[in-house]
N, C-alpha and C. Protein backbone atom coordinates (compact mmCIF):
# COMPACT_ATOMS: atom_id res chain seq x y z
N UNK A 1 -33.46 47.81 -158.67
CA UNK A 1 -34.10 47.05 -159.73
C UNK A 1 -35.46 47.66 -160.03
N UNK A 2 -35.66 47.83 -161.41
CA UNK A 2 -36.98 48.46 -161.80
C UNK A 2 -38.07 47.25 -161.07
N UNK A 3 -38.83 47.72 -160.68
CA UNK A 3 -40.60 46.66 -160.09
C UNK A 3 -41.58 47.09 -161.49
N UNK A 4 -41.65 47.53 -161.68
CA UNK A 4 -42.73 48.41 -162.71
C UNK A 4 -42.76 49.67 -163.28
N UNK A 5 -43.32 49.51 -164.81
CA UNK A 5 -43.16 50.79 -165.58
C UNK A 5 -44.98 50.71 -166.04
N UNK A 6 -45.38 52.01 -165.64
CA UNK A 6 -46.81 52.31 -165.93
C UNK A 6 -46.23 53.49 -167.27
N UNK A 7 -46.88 53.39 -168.07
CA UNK A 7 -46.96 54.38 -169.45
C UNK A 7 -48.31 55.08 -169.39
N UNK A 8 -48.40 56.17 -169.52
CA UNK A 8 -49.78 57.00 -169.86
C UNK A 8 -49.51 58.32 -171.09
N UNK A 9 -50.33 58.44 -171.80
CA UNK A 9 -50.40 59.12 -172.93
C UNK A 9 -49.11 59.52 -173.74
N UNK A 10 -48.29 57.99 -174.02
CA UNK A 10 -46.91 58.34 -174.55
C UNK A 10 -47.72 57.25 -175.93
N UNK A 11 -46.94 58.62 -176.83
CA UNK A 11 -47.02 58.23 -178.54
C UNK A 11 -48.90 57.16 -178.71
N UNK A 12 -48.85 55.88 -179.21
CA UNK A 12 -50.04 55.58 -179.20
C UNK A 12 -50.95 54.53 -177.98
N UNK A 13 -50.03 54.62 -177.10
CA UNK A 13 -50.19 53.96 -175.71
C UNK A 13 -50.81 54.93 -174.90
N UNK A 14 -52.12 54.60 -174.20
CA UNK A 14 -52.93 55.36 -173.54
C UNK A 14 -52.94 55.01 -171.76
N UNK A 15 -52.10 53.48 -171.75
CA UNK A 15 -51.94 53.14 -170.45
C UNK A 15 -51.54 51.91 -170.24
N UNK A 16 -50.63 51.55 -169.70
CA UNK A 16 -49.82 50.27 -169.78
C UNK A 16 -49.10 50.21 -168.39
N UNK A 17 -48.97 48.99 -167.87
CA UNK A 17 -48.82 48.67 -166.60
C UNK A 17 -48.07 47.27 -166.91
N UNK A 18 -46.61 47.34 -166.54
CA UNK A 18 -45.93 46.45 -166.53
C UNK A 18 -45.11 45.92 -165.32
N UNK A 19 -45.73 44.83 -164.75
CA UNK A 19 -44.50 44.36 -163.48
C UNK A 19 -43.62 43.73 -164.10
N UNK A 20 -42.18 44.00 -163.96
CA UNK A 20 -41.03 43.39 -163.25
C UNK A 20 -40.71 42.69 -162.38
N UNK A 21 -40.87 40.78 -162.60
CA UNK A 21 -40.42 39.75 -161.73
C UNK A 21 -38.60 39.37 -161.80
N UNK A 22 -38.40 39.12 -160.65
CA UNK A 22 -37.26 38.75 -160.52
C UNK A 22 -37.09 37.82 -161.63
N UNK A 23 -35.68 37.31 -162.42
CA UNK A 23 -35.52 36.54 -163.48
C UNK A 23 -35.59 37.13 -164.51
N UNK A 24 -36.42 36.54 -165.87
CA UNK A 24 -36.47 37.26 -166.96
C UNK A 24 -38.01 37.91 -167.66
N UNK A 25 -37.81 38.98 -167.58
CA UNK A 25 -39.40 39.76 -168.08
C UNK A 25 -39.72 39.57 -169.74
N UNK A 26 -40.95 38.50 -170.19
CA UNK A 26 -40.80 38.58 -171.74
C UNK A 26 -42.37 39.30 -171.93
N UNK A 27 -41.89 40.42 -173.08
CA UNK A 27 -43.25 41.25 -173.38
C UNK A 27 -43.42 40.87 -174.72
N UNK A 28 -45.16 39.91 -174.70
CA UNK A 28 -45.64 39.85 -176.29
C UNK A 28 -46.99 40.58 -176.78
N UNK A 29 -47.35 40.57 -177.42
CA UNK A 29 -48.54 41.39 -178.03
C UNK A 29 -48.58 41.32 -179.71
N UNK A 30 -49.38 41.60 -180.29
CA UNK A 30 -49.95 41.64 -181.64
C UNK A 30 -49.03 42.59 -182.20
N UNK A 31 -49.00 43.15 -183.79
CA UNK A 31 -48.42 44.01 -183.82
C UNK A 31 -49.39 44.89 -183.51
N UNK A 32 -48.51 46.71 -183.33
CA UNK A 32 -49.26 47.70 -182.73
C UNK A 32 -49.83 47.85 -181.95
N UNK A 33 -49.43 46.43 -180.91
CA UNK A 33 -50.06 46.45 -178.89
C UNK A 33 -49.10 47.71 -178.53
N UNK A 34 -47.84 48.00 -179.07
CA UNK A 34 -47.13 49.06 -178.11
C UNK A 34 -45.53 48.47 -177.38
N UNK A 35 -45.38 47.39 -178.01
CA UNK A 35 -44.01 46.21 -176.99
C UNK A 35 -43.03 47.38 -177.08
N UNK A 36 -42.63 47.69 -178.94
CA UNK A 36 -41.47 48.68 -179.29
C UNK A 36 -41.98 49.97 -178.61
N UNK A 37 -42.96 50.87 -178.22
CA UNK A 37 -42.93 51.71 -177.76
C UNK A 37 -42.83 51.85 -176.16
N UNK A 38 -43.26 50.59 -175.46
CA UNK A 38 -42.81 50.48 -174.16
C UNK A 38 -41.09 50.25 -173.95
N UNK A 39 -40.60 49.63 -174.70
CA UNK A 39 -38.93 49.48 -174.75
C UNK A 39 -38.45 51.12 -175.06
N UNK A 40 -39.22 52.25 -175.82
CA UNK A 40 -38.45 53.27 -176.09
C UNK A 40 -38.63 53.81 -175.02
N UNK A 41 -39.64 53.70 -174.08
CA UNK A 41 -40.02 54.31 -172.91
C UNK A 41 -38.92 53.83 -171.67
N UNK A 42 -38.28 52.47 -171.54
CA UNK A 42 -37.96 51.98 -171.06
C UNK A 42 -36.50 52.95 -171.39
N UNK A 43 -35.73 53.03 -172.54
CA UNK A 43 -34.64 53.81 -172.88
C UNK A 43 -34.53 55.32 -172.54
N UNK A 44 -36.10 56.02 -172.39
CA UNK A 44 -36.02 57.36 -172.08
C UNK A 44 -35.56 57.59 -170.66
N UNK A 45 -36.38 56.24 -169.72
CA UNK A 45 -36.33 56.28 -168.61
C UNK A 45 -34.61 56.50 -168.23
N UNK A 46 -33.82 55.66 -168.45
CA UNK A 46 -32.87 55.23 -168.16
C UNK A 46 -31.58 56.45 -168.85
N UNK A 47 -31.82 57.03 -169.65
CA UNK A 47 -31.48 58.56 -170.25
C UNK A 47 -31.31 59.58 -169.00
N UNK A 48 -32.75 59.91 -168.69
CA UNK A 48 -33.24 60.42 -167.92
C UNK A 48 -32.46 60.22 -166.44
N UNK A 49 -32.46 58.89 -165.92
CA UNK A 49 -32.03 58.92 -164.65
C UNK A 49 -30.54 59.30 -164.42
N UNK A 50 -29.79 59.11 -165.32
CA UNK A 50 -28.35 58.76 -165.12
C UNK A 50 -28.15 60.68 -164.63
């Protein structure tokens, strides 16, 4: 199970630190906090591992 995804200098996100609690993880923010670019990060990851 993912615990956490830290982001650093991806697209306009300079640093982002996200824990993963057991149950359900909800990510909000303004527009242009970065939610959709942490989810693409989240898809690269998972690309990547397989």
């Amino acid at each position: 199970m993912l615990a956490q995804l830290t982001i650093s200098n991806f697209a306009i996100v300079r640093e982002l630190e996200i824990d993963f609690h057991s149950g359900m993880t909800v990510i909000t923010g303004e527009t242009g906090a970065g939610k959709s670019i942490a989810i693409d990060a989240l898809g690269l990851l998972s690309r990547w591992s397989r």
